[in-house]
PDB file of N, CA and C in Angstrom:
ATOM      1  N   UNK A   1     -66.847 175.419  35.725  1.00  0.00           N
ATOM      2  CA  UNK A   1     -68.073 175.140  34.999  1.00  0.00           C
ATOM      3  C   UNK A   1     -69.257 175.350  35.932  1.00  0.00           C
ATOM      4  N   UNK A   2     -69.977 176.330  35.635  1.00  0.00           N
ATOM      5  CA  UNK A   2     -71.182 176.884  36.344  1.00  0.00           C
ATOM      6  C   UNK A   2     -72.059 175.738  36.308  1.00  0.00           C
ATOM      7  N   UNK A   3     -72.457 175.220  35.383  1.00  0.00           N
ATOM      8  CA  UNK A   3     -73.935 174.543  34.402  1.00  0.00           C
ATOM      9  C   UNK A   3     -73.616 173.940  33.233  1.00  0.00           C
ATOM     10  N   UNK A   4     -74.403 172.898  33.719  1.00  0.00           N
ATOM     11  CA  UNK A   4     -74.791 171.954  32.293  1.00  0.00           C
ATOM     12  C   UNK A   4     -75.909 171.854  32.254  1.00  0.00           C
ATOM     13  N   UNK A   5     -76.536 171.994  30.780  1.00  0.00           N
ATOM     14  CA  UNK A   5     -78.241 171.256  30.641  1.00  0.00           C
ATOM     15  C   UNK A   5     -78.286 170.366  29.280  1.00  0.00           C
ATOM     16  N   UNK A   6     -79.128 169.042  29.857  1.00  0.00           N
ATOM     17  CA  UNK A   6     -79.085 168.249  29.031  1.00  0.00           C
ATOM     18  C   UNK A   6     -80.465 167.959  28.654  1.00  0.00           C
ATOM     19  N   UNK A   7     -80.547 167.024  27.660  1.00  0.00           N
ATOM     20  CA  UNK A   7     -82.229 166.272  27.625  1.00  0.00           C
ATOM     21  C   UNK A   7     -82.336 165.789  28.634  1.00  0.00           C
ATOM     22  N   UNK A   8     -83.875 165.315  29.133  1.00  0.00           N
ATOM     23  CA  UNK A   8     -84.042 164.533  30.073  1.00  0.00           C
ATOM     24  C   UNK A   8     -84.824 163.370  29.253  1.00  0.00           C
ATOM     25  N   UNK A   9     -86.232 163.426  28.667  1.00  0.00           N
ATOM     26  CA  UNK A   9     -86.964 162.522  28.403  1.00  0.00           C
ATOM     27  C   UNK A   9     -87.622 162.678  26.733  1.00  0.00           C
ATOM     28  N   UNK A  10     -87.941 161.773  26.042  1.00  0.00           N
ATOM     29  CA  UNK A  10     -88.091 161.648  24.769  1.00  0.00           C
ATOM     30  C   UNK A  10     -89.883 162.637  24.549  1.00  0.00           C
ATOM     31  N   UNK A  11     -90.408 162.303  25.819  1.00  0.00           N
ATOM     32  CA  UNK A  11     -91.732 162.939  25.923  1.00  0.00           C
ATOM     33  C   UNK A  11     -92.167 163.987  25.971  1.00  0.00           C
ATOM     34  N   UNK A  12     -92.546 164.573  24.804  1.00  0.00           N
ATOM     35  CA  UNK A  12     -93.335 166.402  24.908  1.00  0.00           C
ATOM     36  C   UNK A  12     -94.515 166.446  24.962  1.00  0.00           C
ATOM     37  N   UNK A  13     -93.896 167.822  26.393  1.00  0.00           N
ATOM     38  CA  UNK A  13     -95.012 167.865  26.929  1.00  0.00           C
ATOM     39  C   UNK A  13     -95.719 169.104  26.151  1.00  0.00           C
ATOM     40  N   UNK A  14     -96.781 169.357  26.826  1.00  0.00           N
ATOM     41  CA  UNK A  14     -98.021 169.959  26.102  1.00  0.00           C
ATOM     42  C   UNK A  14     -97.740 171.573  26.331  1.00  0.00           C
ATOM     43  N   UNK A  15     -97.081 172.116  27.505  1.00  0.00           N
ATOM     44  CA  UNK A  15     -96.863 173.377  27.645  1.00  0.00           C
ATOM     45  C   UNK A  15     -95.363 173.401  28.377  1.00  0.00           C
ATOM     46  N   UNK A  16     -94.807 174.815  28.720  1.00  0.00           N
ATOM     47  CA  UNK A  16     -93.861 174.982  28.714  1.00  0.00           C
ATOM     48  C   UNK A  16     -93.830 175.164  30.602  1.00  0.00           C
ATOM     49  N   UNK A  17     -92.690 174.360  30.916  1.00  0.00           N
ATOM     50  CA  UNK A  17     -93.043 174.289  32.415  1.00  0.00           C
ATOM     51  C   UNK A  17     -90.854 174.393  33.258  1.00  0.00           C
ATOM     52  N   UNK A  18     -90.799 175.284  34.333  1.00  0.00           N
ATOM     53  CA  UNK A  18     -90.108 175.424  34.653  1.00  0.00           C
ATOM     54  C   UNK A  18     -90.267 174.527  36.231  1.00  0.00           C
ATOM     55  N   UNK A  19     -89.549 173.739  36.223  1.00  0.00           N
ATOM     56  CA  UNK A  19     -89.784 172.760  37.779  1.00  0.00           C
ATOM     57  C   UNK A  19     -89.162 173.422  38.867  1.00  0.00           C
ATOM     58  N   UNK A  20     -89.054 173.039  39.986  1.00  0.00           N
ATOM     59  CA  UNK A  20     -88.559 173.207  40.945  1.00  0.00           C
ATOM     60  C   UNK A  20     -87.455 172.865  41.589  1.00  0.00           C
ATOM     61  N   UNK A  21     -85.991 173.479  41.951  1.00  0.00           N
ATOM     62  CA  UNK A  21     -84.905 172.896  42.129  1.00  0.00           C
ATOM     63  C   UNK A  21     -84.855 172.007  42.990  1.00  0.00           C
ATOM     64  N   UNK A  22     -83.965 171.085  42.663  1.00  0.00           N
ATOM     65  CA  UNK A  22     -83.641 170.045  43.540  1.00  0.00           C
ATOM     66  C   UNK A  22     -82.178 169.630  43.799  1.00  0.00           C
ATOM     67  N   UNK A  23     -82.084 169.721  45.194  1.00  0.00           N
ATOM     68  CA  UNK A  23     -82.425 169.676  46.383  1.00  0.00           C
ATOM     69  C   UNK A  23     -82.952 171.124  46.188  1.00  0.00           C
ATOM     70  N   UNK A  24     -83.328 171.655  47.630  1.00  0.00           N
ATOM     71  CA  UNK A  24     -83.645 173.413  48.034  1.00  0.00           C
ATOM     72  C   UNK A  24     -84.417 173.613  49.163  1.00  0.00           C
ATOM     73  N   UNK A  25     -83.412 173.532  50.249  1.00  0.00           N
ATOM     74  CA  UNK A  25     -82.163 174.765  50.070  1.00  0.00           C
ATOM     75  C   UNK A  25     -80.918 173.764  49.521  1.00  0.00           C
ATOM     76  N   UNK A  26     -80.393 174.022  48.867  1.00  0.00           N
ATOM     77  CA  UNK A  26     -79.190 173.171  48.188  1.00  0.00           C
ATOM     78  C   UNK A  26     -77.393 173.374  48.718  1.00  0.00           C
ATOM     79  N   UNK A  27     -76.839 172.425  49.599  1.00  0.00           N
ATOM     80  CA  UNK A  27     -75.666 172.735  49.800  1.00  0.00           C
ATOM     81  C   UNK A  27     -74.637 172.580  49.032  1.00  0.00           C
ATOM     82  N   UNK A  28     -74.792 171.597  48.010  1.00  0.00           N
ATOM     83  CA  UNK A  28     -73.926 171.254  47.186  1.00  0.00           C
ATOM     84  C   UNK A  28     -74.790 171.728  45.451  1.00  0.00           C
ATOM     85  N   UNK A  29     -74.959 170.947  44.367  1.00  0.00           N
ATOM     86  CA  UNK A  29     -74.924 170.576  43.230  1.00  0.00           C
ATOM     87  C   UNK A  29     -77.155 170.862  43.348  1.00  0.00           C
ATOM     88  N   UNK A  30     -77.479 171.423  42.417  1.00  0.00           N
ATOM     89  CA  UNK A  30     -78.909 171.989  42.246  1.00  0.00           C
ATOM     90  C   UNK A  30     -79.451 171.419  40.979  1.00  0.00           C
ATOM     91  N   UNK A  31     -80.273 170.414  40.627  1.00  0.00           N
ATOM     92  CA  UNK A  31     -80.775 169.830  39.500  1.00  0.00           C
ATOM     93  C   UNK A  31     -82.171 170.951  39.454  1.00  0.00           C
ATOM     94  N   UNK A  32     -82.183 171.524  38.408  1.00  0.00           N
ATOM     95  CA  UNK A  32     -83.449 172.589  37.905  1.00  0.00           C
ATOM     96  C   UNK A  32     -83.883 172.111  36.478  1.00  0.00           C
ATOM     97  N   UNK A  33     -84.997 171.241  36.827  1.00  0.00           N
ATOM     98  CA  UNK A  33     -85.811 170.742  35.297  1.00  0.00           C
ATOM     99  C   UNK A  33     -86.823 171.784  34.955  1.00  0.00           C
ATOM    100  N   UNK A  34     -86.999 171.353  33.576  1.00  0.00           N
ATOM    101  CA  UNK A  34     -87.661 172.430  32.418  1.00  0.00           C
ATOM    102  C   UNK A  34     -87.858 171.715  31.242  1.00  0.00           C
ATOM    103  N   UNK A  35     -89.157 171.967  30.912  1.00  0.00           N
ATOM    104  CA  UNK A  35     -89.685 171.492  29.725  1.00  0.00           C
ATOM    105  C   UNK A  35     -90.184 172.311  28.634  1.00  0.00           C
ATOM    106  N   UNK A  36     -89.646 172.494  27.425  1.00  0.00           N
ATOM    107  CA  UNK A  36     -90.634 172.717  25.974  1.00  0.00           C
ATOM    108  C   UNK A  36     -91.365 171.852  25.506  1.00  0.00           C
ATOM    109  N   UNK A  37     -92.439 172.569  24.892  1.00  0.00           N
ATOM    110  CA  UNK A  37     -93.575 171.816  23.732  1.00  0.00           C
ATOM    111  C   UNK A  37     -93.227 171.779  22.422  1.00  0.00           C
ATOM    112  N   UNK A  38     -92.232 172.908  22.024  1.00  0.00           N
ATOM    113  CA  UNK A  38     -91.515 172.756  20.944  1.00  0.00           C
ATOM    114  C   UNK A  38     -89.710 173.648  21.099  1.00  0.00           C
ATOM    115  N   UNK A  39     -89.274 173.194  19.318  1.00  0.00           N
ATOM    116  CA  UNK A  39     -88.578 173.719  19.912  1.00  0.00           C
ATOM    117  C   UNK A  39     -87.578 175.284  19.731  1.00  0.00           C
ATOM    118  N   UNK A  40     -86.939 175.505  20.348  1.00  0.00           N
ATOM    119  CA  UNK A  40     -86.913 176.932  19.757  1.00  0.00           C
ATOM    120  C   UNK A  40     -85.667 177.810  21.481  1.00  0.00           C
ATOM    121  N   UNK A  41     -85.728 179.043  21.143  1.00  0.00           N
ATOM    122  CA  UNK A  41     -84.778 179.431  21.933  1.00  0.00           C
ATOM    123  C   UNK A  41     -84.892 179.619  23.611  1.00  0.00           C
ATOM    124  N   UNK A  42     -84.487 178.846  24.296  1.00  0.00           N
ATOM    125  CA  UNK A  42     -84.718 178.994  25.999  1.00  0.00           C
ATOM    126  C   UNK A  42     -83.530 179.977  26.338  1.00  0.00           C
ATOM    127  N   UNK A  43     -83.849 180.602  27.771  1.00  0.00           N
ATOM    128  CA  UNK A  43     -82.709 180.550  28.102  1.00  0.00           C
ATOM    129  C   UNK A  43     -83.339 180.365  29.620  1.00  0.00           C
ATOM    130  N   UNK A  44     -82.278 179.956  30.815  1.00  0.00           N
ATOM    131  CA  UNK A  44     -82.660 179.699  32.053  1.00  0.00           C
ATOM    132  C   UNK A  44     -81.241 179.929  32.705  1.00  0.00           C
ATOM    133  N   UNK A  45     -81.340 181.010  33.491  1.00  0.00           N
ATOM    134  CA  UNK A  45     -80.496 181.629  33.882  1.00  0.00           C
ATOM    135  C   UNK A  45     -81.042 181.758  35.613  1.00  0.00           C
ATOM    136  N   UNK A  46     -79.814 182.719  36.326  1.00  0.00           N
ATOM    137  CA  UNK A  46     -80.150 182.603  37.713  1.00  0.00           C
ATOM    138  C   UNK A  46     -79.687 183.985  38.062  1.00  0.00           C
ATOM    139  N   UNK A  47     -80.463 184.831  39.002  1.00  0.00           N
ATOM    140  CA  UNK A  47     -80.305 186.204  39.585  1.00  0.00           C
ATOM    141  C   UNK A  47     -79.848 186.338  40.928  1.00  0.00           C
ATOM    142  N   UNK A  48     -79.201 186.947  41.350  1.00  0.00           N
ATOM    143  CA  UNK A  48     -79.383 187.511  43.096  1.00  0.00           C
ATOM    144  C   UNK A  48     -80.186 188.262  43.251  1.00  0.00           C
ATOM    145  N   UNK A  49     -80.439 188.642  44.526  1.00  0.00           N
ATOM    146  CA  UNK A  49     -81.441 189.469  44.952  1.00  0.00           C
ATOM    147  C   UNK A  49     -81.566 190.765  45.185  1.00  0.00           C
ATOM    148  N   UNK A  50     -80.196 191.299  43.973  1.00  0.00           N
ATOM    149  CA  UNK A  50     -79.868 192.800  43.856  1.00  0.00           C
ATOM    150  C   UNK A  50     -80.051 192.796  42.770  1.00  0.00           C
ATOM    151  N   UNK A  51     -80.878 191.571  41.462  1.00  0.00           N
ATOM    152  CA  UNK A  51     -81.202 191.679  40.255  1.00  0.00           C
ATOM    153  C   UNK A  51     -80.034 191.520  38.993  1.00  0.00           C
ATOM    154  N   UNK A  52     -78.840 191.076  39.532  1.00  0.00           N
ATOM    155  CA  UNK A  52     -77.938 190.930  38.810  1.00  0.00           C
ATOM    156  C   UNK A  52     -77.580 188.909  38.163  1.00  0.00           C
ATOM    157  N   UNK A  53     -77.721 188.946  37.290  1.00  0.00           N
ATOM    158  CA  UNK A  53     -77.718 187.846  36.812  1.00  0.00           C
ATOM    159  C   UNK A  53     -75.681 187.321  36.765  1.00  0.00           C
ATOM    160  N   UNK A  54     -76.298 186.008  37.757  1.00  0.00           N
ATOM    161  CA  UNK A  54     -74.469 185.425  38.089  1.00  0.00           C
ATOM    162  C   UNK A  54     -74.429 183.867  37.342  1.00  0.00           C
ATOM    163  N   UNK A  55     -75.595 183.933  37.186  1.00  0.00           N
ATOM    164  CA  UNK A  55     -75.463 182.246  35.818  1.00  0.00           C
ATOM    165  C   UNK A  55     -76.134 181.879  34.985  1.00  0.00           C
ATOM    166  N   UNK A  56     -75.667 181.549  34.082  1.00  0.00           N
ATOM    167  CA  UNK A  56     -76.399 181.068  32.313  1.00  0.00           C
ATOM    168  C   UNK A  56     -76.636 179.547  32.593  1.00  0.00           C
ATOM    169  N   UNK A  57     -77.981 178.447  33.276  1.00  0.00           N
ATOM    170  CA  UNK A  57     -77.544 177.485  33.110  1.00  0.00           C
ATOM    171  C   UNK A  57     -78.088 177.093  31.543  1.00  0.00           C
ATOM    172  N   UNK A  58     -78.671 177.997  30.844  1.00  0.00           N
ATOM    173  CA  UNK A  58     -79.244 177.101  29.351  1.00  0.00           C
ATOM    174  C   UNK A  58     -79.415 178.790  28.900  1.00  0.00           C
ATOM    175  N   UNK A  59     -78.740 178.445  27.179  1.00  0.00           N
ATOM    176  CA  UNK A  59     -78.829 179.567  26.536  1.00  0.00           C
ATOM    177  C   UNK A  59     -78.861 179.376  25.077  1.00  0.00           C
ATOM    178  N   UNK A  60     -80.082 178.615  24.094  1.00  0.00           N
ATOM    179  CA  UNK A  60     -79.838 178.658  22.977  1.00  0.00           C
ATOM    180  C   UNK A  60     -81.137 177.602  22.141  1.00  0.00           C
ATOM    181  N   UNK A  61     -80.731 177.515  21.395  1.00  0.00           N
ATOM    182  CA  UNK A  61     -82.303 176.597  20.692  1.00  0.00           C
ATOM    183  C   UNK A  61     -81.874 175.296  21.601  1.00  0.00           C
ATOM    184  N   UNK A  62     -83.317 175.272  21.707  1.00  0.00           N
ATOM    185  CA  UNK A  62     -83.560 173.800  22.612  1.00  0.00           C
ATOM    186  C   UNK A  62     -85.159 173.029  22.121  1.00  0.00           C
ATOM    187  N   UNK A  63     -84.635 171.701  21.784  1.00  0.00           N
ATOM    188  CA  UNK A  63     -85.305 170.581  21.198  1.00  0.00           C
ATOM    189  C   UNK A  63     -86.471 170.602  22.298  1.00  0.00           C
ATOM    190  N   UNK A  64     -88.067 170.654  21.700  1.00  0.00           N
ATOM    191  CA  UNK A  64     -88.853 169.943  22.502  1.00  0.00           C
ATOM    192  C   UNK A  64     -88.642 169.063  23.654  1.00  0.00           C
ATOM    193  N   UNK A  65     -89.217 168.822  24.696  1.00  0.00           N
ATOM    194  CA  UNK A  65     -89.050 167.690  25.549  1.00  0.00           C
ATOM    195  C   UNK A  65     -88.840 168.228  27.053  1.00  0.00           C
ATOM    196  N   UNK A  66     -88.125 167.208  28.131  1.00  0.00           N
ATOM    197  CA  UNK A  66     -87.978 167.838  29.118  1.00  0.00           C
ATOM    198  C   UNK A  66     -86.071 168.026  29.295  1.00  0.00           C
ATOM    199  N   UNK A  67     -85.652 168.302  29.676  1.00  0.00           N
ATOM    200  CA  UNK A  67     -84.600 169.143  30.000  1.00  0.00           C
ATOM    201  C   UNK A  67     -84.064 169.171  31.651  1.00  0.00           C
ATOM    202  N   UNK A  68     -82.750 169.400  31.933  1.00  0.00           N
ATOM    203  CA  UNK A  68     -82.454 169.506  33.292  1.00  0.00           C
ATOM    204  C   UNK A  68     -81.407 170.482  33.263  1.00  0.00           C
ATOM    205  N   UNK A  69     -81.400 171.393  33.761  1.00  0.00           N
ATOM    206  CA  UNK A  69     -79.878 172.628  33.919  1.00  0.00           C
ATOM    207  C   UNK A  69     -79.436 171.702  35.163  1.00  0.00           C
ATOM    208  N   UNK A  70     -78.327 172.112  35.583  1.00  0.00           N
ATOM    209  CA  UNK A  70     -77.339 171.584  36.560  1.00  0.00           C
ATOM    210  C   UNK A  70     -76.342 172.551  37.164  1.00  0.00           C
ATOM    211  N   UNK A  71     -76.504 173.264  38.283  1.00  0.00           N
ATOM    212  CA  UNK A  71     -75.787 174.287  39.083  1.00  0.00           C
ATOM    213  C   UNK A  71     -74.798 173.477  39.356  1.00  0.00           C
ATOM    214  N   UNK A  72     -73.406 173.678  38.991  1.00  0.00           N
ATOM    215  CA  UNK A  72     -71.853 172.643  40.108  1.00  0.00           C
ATOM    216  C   UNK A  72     -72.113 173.252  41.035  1.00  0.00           C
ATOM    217  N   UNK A  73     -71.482 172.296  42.066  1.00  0.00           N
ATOM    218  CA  UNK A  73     -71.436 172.551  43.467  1.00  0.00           C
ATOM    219  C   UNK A  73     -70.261 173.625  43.660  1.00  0.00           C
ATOM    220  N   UNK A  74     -70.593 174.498  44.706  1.00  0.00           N
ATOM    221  CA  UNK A  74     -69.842 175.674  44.645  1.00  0.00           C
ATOM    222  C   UNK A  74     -69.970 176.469  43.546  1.00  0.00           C
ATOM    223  N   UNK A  75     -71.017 176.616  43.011  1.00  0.00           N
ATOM    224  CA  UNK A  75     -71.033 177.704  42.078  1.00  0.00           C
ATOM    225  C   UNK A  75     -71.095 179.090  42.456  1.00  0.00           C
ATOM    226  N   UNK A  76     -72.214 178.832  43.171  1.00  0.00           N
ATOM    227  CA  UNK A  76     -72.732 179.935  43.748  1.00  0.00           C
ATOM    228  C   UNK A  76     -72.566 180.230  45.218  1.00  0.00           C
ATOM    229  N   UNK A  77     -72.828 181.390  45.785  1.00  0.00           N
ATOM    230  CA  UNK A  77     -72.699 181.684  47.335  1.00  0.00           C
ATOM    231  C   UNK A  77     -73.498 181.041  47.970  1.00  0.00           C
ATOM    232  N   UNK A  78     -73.175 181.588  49.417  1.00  0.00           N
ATOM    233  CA  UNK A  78     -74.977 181.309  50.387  1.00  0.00           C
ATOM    234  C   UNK A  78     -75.571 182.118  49.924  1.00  0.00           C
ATOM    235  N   UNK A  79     -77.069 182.112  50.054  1.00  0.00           N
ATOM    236  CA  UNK A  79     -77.786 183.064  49.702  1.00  0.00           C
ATOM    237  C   UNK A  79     -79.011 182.823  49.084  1.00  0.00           C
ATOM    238  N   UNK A  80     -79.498 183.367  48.538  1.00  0.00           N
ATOM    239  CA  UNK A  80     -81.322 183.184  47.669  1.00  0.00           C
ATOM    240  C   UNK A  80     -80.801 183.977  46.705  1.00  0.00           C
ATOM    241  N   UNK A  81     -81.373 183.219  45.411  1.00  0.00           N
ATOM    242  CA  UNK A  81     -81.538 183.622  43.927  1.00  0.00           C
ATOM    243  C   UNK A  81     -82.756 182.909  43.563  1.00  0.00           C
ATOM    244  N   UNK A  82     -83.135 183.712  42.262  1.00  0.00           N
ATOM    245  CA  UNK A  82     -84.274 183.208  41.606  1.00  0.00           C
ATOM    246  C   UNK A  82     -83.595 182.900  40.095  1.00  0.00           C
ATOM    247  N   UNK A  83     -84.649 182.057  39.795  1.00  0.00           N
ATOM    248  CA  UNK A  83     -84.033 181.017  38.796  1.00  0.00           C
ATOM    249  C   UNK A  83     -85.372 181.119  37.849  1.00  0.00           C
ATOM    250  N   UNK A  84     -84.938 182.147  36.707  1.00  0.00           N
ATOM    251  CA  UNK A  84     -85.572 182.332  35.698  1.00  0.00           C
ATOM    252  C   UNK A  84     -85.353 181.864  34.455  1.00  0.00           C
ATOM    253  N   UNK A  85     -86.875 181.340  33.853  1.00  0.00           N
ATOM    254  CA  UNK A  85     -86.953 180.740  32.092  1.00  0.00           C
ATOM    255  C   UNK A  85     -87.996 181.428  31.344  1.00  0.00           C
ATOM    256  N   UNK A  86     -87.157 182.188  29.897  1.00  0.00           N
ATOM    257  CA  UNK A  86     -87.798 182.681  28.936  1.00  0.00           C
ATOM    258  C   UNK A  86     -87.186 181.708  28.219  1.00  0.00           C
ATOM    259  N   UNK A  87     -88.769 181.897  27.353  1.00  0.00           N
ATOM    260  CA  UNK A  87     -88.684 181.559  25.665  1.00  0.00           C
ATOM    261  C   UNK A  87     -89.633 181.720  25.312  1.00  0.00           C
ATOM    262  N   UNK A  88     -89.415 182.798  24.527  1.00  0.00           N
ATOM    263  CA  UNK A  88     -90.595 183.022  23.737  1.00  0.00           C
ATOM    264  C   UNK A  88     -90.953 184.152  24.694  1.00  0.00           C
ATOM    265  N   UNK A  89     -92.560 183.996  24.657  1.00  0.00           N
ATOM    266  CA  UNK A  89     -93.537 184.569  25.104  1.00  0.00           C
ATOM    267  C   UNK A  89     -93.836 184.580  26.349  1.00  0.00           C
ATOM    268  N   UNK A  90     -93.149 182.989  26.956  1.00  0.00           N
ATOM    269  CA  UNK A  90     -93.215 182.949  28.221  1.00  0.00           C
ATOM    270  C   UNK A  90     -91.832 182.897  28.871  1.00  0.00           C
ATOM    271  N   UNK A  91     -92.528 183.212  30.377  1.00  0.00           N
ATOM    272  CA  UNK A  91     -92.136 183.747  31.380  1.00  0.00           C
ATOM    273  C   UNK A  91     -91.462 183.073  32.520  1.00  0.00           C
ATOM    274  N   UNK A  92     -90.881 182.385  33.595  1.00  0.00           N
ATOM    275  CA  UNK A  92     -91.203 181.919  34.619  1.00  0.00           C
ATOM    276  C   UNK A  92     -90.361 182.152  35.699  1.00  0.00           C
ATOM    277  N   UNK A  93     -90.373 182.018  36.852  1.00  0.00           N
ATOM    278  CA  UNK A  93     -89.814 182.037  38.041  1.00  0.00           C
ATOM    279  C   UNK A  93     -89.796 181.105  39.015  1.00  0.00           C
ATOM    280  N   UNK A  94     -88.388 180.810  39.737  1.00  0.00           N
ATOM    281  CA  UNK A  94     -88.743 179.755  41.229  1.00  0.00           C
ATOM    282  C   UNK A  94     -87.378 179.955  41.961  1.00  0.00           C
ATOM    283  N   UNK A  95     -87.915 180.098  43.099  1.00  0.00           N
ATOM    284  CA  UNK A  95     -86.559 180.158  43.875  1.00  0.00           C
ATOM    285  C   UNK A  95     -85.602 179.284  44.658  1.00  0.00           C
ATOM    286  N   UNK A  96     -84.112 179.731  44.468  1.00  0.00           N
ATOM    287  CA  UNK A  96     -83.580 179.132  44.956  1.00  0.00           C
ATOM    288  C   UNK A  96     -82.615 179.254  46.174  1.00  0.00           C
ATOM    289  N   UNK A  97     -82.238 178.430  46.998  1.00  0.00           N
ATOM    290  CA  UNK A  97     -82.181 178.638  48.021  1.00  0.00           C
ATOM    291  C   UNK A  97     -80.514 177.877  48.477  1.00  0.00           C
ATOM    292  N   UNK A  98     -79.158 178.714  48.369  1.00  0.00           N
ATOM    293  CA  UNK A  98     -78.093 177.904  48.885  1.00  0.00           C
ATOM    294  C   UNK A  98     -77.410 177.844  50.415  1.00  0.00           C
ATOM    295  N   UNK A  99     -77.241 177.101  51.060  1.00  0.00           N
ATOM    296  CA  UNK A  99     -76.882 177.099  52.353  1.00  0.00           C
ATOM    297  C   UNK A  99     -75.127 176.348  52.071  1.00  0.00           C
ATOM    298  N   UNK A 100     -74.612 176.850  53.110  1.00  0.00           N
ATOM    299  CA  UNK A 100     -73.224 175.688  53.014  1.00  0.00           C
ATOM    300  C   UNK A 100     -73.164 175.679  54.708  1.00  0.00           C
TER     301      UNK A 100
END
């Protein structure tokens, strides 16, 4: 199991916001929060740095509110990936960073 994403909080927010992983650089397990204003189709997925996408952590209609994807530990290699969220119209990016 790559990823889980769950709700986080009952509170919507006003725009659509992709947070910053936590821990990072991450040796183990990567909490990556994300929020909708409404709701509708996300997806938040993760790339290497040869542009090839190696994980789906969220892929499908998602309820307003805030949100958390969840990398398992050992998912991924050492290395840097970026950790991208569409929906919709928007866009976002943040990187991530695994060490072991």
């Amino acid at each position: 199991d790559v990823a889980t994403a769950g709700a986080q909080a009952a509170t919507v927010p006003a725009e659509f916001v992709l947070g910053l992983p936590v821990p990072n650089p991450a040796p183990g397990a990567v909490r990556i929060p994300y929020a909708v204003p409404e709701a509708g189709p996300v997806e938040v997925s993760v790339w290497d740095v040869l542009g090839r996408r190696v994980a789906v952590l969220a892929d499908g209609v998602t309820e307003a509110g805030g949100h958390e994807a969840v990398v398992a530990p050992g998912a991924l290699a050492a290395g840097t990936y970026v950790v991208r969220m569409q929906a919709g119209a928007f866009s976002a990016t943040t990187r991530l960073t695994v060490v072991r």
